[in-house]
N, C-alpha and C. Protein backbone atom coordinates (compact mmCIF):
# COMPACT_ATOMS: atom_id res chain seq x y z
N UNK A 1 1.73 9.51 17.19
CA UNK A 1 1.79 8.20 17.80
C UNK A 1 3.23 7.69 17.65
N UNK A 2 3.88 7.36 18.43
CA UNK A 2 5.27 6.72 18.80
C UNK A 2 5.37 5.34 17.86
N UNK A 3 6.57 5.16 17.85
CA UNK A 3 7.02 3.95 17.49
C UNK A 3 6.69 2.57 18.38
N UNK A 4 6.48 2.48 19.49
CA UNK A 4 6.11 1.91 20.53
C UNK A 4 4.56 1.25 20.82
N UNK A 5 4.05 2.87 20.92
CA UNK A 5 2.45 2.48 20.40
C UNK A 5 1.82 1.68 19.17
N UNK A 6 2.76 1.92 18.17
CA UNK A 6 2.49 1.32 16.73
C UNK A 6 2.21 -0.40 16.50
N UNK A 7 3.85 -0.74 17.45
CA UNK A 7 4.47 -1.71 17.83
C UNK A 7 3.05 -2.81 18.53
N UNK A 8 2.79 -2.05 19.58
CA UNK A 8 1.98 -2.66 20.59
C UNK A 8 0.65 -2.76 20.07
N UNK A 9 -0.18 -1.83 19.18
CA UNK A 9 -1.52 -1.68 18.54
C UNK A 9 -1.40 -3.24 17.34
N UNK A 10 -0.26 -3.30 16.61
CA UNK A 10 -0.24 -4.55 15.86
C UNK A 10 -0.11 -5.67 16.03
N UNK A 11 0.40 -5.52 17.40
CA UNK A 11 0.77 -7.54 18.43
C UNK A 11 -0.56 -7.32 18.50
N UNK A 12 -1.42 -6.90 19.04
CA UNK A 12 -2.88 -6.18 20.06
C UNK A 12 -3.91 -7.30 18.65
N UNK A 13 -3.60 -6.24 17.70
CA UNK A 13 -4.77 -6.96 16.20
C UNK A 13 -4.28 -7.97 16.34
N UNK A 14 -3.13 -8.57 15.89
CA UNK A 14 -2.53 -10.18 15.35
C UNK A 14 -3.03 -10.90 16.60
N UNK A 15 -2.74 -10.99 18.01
CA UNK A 15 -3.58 -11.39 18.71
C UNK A 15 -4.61 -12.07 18.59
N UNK A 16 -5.54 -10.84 18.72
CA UNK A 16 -6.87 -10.75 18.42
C UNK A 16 -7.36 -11.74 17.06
N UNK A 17 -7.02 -11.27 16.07
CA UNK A 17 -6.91 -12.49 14.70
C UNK A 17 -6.63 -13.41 14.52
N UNK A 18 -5.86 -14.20 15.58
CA UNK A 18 -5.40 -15.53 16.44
C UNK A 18 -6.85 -16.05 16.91
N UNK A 19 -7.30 -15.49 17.35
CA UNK A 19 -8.94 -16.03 17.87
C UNK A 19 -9.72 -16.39 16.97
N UNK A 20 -9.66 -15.34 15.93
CA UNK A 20 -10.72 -15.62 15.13
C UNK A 20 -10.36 -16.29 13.46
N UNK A 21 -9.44 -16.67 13.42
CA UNK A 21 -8.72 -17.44 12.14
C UNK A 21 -9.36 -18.67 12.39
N UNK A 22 -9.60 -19.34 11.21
CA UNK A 22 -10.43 -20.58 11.06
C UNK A 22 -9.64 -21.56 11.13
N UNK A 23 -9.94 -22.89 11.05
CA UNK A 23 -9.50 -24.20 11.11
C UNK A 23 -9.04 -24.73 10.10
N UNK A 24 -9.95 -24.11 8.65
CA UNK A 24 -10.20 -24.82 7.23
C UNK A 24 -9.49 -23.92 6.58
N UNK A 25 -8.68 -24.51 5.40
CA UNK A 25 -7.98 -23.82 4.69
C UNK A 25 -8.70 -22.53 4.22
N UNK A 26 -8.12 -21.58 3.94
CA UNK A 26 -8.75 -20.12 3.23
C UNK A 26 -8.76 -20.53 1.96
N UNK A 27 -9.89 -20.09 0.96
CA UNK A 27 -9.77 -20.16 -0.06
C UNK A 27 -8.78 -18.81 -0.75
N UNK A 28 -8.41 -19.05 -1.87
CA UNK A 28 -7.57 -18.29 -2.95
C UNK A 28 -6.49 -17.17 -1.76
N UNK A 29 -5.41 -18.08 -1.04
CA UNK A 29 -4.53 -17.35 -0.26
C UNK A 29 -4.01 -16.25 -0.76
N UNK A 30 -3.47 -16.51 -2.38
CA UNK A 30 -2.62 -15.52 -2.79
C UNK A 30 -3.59 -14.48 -3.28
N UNK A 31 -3.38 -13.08 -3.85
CA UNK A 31 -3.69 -11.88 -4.38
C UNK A 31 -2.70 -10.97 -4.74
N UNK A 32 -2.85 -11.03 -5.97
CA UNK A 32 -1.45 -10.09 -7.21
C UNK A 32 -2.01 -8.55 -6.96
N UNK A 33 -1.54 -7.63 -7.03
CA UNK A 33 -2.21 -6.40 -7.22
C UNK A 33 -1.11 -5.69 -7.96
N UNK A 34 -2.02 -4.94 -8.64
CA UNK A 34 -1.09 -4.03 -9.96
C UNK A 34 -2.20 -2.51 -9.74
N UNK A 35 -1.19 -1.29 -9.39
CA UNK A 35 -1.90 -0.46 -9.38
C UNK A 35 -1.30 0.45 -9.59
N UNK A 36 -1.60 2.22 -10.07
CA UNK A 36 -1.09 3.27 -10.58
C UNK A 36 -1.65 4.49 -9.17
N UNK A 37 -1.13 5.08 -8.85
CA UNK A 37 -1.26 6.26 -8.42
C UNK A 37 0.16 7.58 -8.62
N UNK A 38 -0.69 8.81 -8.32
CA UNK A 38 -0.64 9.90 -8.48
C UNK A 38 -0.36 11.17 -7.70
N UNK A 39 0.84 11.20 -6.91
CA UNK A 39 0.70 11.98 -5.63
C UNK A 39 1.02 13.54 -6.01
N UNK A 40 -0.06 14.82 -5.81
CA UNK A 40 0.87 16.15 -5.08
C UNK A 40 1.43 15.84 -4.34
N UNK A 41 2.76 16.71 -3.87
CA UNK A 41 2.89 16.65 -3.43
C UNK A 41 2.02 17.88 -2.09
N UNK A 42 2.18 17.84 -0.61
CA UNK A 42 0.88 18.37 -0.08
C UNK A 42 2.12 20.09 0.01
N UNK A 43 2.62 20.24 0.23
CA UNK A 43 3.48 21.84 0.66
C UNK A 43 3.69 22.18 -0.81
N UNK A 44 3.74 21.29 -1.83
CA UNK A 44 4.83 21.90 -2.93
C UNK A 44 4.14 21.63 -3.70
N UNK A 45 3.56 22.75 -4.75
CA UNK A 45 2.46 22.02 -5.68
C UNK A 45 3.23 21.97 -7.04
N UNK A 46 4.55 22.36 -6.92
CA UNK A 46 5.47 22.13 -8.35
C UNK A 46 6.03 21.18 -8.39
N UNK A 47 5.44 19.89 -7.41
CA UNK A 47 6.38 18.58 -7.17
C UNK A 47 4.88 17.19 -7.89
N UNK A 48 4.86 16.91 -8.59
CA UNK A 48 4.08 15.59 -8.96
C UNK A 48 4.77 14.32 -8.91
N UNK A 49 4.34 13.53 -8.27
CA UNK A 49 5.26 11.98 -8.65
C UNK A 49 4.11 11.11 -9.21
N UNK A 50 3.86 10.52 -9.93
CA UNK A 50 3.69 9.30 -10.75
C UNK A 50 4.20 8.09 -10.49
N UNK A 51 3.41 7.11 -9.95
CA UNK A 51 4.20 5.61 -9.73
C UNK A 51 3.17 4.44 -10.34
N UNK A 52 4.01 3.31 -10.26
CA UNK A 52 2.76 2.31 -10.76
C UNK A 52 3.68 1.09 -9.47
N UNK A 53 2.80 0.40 -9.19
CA UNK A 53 3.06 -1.00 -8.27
C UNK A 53 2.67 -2.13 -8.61
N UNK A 54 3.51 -2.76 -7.98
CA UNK A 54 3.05 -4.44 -8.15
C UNK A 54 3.02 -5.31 -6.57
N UNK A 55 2.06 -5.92 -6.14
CA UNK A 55 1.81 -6.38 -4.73
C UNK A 55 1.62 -7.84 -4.74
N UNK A 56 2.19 -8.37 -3.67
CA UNK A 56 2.23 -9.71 -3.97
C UNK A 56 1.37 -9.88 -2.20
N UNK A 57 0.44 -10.35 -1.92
CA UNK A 57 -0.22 -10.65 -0.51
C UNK A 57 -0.06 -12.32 -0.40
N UNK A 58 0.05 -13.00 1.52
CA UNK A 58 -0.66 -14.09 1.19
C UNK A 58 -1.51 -14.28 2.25
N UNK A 59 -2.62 -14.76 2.37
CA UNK A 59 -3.50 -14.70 3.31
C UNK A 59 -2.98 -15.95 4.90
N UNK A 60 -2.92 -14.87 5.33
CA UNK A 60 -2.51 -15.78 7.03
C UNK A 60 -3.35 -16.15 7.61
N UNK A 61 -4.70 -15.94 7.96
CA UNK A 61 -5.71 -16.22 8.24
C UNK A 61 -6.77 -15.28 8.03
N UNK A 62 -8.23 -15.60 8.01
CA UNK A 62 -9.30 -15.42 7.53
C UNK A 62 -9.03 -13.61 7.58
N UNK A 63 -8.33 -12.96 8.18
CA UNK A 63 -8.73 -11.56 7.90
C UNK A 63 -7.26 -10.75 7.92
N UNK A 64 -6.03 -11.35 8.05
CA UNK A 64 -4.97 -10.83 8.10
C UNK A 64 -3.89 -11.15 6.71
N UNK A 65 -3.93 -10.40 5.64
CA UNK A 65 -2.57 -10.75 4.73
C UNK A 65 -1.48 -9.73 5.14
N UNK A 66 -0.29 -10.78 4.55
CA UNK A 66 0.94 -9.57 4.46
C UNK A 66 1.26 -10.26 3.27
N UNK A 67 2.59 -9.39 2.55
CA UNK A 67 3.32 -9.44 1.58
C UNK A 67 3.97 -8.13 1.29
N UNK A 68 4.63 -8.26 0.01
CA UNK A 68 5.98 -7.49 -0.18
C UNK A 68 4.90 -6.43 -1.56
N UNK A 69 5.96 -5.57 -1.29
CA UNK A 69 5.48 -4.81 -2.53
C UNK A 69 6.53 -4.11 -3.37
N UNK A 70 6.46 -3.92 -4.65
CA UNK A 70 7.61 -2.94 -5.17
C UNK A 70 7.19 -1.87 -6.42
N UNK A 71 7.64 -0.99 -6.99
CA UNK A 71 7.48 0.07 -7.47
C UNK A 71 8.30 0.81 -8.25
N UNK A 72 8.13 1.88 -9.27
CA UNK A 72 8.61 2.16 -9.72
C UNK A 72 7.75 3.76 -9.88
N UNK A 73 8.34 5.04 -10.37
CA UNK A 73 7.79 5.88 -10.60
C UNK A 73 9.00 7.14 -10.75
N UNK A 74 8.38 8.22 -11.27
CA UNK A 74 8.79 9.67 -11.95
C UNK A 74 8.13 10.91 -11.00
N UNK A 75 9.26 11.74 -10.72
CA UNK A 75 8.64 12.90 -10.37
C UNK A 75 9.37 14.15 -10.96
N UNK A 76 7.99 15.32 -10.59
CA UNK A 76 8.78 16.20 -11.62
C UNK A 76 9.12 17.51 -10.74
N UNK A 77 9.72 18.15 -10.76
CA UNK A 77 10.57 19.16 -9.61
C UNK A 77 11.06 20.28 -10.16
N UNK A 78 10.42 21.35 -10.06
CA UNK A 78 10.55 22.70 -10.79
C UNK A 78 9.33 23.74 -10.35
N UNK A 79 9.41 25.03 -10.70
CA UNK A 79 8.87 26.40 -10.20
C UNK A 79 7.98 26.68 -11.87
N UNK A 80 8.64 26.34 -12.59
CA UNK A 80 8.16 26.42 -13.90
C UNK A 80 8.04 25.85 -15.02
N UNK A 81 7.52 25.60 -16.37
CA UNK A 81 8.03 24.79 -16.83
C UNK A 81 9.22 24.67 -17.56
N UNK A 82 9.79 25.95 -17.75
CA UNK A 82 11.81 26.12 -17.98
C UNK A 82 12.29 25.21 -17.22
N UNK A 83 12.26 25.07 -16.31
CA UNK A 83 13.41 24.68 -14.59
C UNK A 83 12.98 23.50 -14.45
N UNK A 84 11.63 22.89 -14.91
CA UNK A 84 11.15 21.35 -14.34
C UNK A 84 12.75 20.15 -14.55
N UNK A 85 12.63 19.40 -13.54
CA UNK A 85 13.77 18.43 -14.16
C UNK A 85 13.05 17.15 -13.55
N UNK A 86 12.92 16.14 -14.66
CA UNK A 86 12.63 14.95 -14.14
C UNK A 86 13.30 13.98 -13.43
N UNK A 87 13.25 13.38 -12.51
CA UNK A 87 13.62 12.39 -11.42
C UNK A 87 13.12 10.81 -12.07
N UNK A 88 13.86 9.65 -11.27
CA UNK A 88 13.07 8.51 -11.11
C UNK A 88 13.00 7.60 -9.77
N UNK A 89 12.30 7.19 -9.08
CA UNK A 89 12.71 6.59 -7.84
C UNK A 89 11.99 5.42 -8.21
N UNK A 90 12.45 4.28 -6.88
CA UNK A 90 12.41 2.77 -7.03
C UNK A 90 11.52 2.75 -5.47
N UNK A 91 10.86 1.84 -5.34
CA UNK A 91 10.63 1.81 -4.10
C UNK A 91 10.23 0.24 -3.62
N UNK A 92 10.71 -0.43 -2.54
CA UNK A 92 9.73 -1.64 -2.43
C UNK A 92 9.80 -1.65 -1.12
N UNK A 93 9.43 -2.90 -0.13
CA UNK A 93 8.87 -3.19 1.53
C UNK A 93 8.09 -4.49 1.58
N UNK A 94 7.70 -4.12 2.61
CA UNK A 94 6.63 -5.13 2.98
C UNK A 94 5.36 -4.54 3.71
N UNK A 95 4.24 -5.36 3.35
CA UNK A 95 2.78 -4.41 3.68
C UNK A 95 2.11 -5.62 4.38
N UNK A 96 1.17 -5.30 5.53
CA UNK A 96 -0.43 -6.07 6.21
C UNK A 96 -1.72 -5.84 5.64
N UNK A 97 -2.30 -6.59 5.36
CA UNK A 97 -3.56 -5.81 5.35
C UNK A 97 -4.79 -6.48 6.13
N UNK A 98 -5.64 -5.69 7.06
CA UNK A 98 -6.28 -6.34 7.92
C UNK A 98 -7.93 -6.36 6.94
N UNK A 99 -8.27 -7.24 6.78
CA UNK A 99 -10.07 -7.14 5.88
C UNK A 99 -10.84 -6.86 7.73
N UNK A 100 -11.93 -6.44 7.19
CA UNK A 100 -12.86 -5.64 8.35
C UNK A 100 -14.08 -6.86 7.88
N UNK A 101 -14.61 -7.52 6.61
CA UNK A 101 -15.67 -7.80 6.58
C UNK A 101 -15.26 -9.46 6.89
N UNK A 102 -14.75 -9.95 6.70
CA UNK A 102 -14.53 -11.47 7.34
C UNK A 102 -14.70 -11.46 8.87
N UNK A 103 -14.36 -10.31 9.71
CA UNK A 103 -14.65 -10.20 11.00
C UNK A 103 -15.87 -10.26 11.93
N UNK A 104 -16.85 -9.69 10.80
CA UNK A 104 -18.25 -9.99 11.28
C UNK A 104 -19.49 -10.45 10.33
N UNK A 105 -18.35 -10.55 8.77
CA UNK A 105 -19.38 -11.79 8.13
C UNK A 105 -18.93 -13.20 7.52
N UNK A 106 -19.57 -14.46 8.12
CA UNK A 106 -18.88 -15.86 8.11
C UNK A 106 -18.94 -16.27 6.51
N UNK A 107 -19.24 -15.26 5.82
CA UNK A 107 -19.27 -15.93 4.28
C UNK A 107 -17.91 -16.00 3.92
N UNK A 108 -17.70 -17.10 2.77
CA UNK A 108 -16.29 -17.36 2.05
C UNK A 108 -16.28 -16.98 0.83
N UNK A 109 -17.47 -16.42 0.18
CA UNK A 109 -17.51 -15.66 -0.77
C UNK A 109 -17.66 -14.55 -1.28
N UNK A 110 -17.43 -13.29 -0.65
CA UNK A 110 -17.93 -11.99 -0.82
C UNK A 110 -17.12 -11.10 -1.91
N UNK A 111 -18.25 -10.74 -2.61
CA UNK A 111 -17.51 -10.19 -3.39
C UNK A 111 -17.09 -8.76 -3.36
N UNK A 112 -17.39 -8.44 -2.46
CA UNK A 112 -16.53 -6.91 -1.64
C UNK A 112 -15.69 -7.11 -0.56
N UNK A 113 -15.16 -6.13 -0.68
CA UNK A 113 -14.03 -6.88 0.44
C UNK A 113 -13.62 -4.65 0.91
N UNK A 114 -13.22 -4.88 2.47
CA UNK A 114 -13.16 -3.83 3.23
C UNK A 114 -11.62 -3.77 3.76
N UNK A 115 -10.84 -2.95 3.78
CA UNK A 115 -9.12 -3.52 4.41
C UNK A 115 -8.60 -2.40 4.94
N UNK A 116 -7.69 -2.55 5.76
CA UNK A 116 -6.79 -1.52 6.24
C UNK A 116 -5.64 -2.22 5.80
N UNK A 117 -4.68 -0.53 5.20
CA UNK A 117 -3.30 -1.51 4.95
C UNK A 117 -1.71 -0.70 5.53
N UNK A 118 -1.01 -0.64 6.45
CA UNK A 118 0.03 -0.34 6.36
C UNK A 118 1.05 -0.70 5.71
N UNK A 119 1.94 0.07 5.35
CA UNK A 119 3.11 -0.19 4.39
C UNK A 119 4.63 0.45 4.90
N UNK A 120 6.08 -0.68 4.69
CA UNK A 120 7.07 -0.10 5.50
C UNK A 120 8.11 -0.45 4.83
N UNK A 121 9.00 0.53 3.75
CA UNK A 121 9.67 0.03 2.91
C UNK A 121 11.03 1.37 3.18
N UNK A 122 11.75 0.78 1.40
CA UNK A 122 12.68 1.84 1.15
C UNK A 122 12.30 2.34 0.15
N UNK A 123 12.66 3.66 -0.08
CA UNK A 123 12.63 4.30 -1.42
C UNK A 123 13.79 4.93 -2.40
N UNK A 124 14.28 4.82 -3.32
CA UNK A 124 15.68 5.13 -3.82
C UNK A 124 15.45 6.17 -5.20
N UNK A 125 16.14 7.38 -5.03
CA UNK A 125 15.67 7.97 -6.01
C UNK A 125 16.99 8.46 -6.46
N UNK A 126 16.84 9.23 -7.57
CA UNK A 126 18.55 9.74 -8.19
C UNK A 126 18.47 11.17 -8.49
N UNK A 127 17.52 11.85 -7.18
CA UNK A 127 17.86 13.30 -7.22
C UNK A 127 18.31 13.17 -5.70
N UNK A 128 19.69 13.54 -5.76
CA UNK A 128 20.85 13.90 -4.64
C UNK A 128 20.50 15.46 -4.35
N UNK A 129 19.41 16.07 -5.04
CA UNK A 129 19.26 17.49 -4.67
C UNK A 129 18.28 17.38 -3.45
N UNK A 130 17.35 16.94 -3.77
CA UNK A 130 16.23 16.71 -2.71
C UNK A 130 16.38 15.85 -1.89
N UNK A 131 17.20 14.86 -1.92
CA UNK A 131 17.62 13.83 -0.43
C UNK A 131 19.08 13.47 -0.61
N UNK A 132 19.61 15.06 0.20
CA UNK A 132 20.84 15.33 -0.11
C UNK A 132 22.19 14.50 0.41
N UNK A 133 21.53 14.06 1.88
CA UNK A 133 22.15 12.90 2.37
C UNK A 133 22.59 11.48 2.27
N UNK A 134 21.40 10.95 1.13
CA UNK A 134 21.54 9.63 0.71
C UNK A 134 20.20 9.94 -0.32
N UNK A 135 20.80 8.93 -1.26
CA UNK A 135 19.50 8.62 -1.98
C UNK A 135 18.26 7.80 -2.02
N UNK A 136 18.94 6.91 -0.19
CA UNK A 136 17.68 6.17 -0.10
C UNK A 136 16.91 6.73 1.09
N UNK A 137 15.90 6.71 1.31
CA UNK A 137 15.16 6.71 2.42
C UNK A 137 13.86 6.21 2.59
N UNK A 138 13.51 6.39 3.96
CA UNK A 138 12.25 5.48 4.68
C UNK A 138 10.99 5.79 4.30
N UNK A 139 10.37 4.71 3.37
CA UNK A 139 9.17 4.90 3.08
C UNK A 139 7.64 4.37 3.73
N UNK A 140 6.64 4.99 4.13
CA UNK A 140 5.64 4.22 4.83
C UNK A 140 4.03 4.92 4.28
N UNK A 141 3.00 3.90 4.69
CA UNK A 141 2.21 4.42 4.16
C UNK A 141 0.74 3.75 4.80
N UNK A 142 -0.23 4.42 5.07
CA UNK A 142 -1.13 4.01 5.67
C UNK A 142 -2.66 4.01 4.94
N UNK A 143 -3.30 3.14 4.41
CA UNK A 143 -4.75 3.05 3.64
C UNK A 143 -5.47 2.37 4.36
N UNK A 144 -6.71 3.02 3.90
CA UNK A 144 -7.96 2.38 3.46
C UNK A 144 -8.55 2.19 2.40
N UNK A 145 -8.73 0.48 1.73
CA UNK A 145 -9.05 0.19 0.41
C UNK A 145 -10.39 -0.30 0.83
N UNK A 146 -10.90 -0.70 -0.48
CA UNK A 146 -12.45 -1.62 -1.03
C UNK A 146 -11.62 -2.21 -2.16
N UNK A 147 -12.64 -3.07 -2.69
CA UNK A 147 -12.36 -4.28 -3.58
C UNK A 147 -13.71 -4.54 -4.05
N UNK A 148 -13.97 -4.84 -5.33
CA UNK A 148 -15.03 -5.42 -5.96
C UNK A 148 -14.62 -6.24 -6.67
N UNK A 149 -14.96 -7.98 -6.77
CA UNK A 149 -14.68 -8.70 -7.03
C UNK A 149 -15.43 -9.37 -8.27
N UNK A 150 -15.39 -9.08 -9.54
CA UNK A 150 -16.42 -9.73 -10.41
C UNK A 150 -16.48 -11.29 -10.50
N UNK A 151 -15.41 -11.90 -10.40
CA UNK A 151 -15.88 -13.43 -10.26
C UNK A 151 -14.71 -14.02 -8.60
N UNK A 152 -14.67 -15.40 -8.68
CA UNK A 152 -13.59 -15.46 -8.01
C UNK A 152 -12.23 -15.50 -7.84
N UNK A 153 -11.51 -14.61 -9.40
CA UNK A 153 -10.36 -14.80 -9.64
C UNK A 153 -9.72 -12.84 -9.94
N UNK A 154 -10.75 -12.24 -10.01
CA UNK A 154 -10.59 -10.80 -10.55
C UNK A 154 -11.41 -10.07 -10.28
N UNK A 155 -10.71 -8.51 -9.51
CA UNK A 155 -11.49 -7.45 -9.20
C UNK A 155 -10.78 -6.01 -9.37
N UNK A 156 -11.37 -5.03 -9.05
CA UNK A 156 -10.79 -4.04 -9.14
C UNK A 156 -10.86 -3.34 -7.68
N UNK A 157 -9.54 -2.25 -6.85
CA UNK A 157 -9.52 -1.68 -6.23
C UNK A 157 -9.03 -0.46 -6.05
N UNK A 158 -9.74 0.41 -4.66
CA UNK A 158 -9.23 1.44 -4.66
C UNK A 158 -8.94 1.70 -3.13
N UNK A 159 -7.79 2.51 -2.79
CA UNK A 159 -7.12 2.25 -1.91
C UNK A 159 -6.95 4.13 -1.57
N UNK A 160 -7.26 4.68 -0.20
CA UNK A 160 -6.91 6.45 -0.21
C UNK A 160 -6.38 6.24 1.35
N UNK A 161 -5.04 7.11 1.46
CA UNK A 161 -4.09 6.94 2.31
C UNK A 161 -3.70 8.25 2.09
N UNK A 162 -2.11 8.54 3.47
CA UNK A 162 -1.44 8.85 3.18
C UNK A 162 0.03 8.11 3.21
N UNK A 163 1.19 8.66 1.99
CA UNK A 163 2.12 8.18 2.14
C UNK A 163 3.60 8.97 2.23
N UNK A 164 4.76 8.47 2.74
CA UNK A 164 5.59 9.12 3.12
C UNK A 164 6.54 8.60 1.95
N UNK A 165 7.14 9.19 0.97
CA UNK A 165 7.89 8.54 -0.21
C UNK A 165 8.92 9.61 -0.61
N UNK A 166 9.00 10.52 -0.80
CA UNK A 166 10.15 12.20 -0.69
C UNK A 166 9.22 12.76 0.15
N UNK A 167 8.04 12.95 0.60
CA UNK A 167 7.69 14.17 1.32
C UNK A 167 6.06 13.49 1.70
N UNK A 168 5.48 13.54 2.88
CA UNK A 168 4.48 13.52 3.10
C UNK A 168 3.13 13.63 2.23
N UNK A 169 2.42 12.80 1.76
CA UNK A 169 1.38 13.27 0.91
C UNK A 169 0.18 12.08 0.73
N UNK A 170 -1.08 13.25 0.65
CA UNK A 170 -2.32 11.97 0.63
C UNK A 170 -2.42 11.72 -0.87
N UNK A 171 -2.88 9.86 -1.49
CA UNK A 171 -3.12 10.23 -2.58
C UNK A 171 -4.00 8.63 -2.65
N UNK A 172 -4.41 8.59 -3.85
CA UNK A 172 -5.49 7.84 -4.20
C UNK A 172 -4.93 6.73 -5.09
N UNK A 173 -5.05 5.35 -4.47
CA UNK A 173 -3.88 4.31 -5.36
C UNK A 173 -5.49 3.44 -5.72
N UNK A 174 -5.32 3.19 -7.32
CA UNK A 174 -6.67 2.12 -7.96
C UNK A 174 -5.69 0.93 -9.36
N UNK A 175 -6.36 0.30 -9.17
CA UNK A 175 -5.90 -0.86 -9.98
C UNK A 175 -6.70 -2.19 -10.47
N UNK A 176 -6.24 -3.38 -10.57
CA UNK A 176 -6.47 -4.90 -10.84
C UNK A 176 -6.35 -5.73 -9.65
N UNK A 177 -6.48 -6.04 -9.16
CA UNK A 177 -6.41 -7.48 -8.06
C UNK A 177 -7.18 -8.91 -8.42
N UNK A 178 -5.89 -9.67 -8.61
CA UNK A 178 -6.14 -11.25 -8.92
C UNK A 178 -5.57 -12.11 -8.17
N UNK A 179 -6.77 -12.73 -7.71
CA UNK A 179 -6.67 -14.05 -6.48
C UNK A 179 -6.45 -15.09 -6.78
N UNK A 180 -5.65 -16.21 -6.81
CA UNK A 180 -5.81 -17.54 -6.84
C UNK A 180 -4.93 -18.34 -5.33
């Protein structure tokens, strides 16, 4: 899918979410998220990265957040364990996330919650071996999370995507999420 198509599929939703955004303030706009994941890499199975995040969302209307996100994490790069050499990269952007269950249920309290999330950042790492050209480059990333919410201030989630960060790869991001 083109850059173009991408472009046009997200005016298309926001649109659409224009219709159906409410009148009355949203309850608990903001949502913190703190989460750890774990990527193979998918071609290179001597490549692991390790990251942990921090997400800041704010709710635009009843089913659309955005916000920024940033990161930190280790990867390890070697054939064996003689040769492994550890790395560190930085990463942050900005992310959407569209909820699916506000769309066709009128409750303001649910304590599950359904989302799609794209993500479109930079990533900066300090192995000049593997991104020989610069040390920064274009990071993006595409999920599907859930959310379980034990009261109305704290829940836990899990989020399975793929993401583009040194090299293409699917991986499984879970954490804390706190609303106020």
């Amino acid at each position: 899918m083109n850059f173009k198509k991408i472009i046009f599929l997200a005016l298309c939703i926001f649109i659409m979410q224009v219709g159906f955004a409410q009148k009355k303030k949203v309850n608990n706009p903001w949502t913190i998220k703190t989460s750890y994941f774990r990527t193979p890499i998918i071609d290179f199975e001597e490549i692991e990265m390790n990251n942990f995040d921090l997400e800041a969302d704010y709710r635009l209307f009843k089913a659309i957040d955005v916000g920024i996100y940033s990161g930190f994490g280790w990867f390890k790069l070697g054939f064996d364990k003689y040769s492994r050499k550890y790395y560190h990269q930085i990463h942050l952007g900005a992310n959407a996330n569209l909820h699916i269950l506000p769309l066709f249920v009128k409750s303001d309290e649910l304590k599950i919650d359904f989302y799609l999330v794209g993500k479109l950042g930079v990533i900066y790492t300090d192995n000049s071996y593997y991104l020989p050209e610069n040390n920064y480059n274009l990071a993006w990333a595409t999920y599907f999370g859930t959310a379980y919410y034990f009261g109305r201030h704290f829940g836990i989630f899990v989020e399975l995507g793929k993401a583009e960060f040194v090299q293409l790869a699917f991986n499984i991001k879970y954490g804390l999420s706190f609303k106020f």
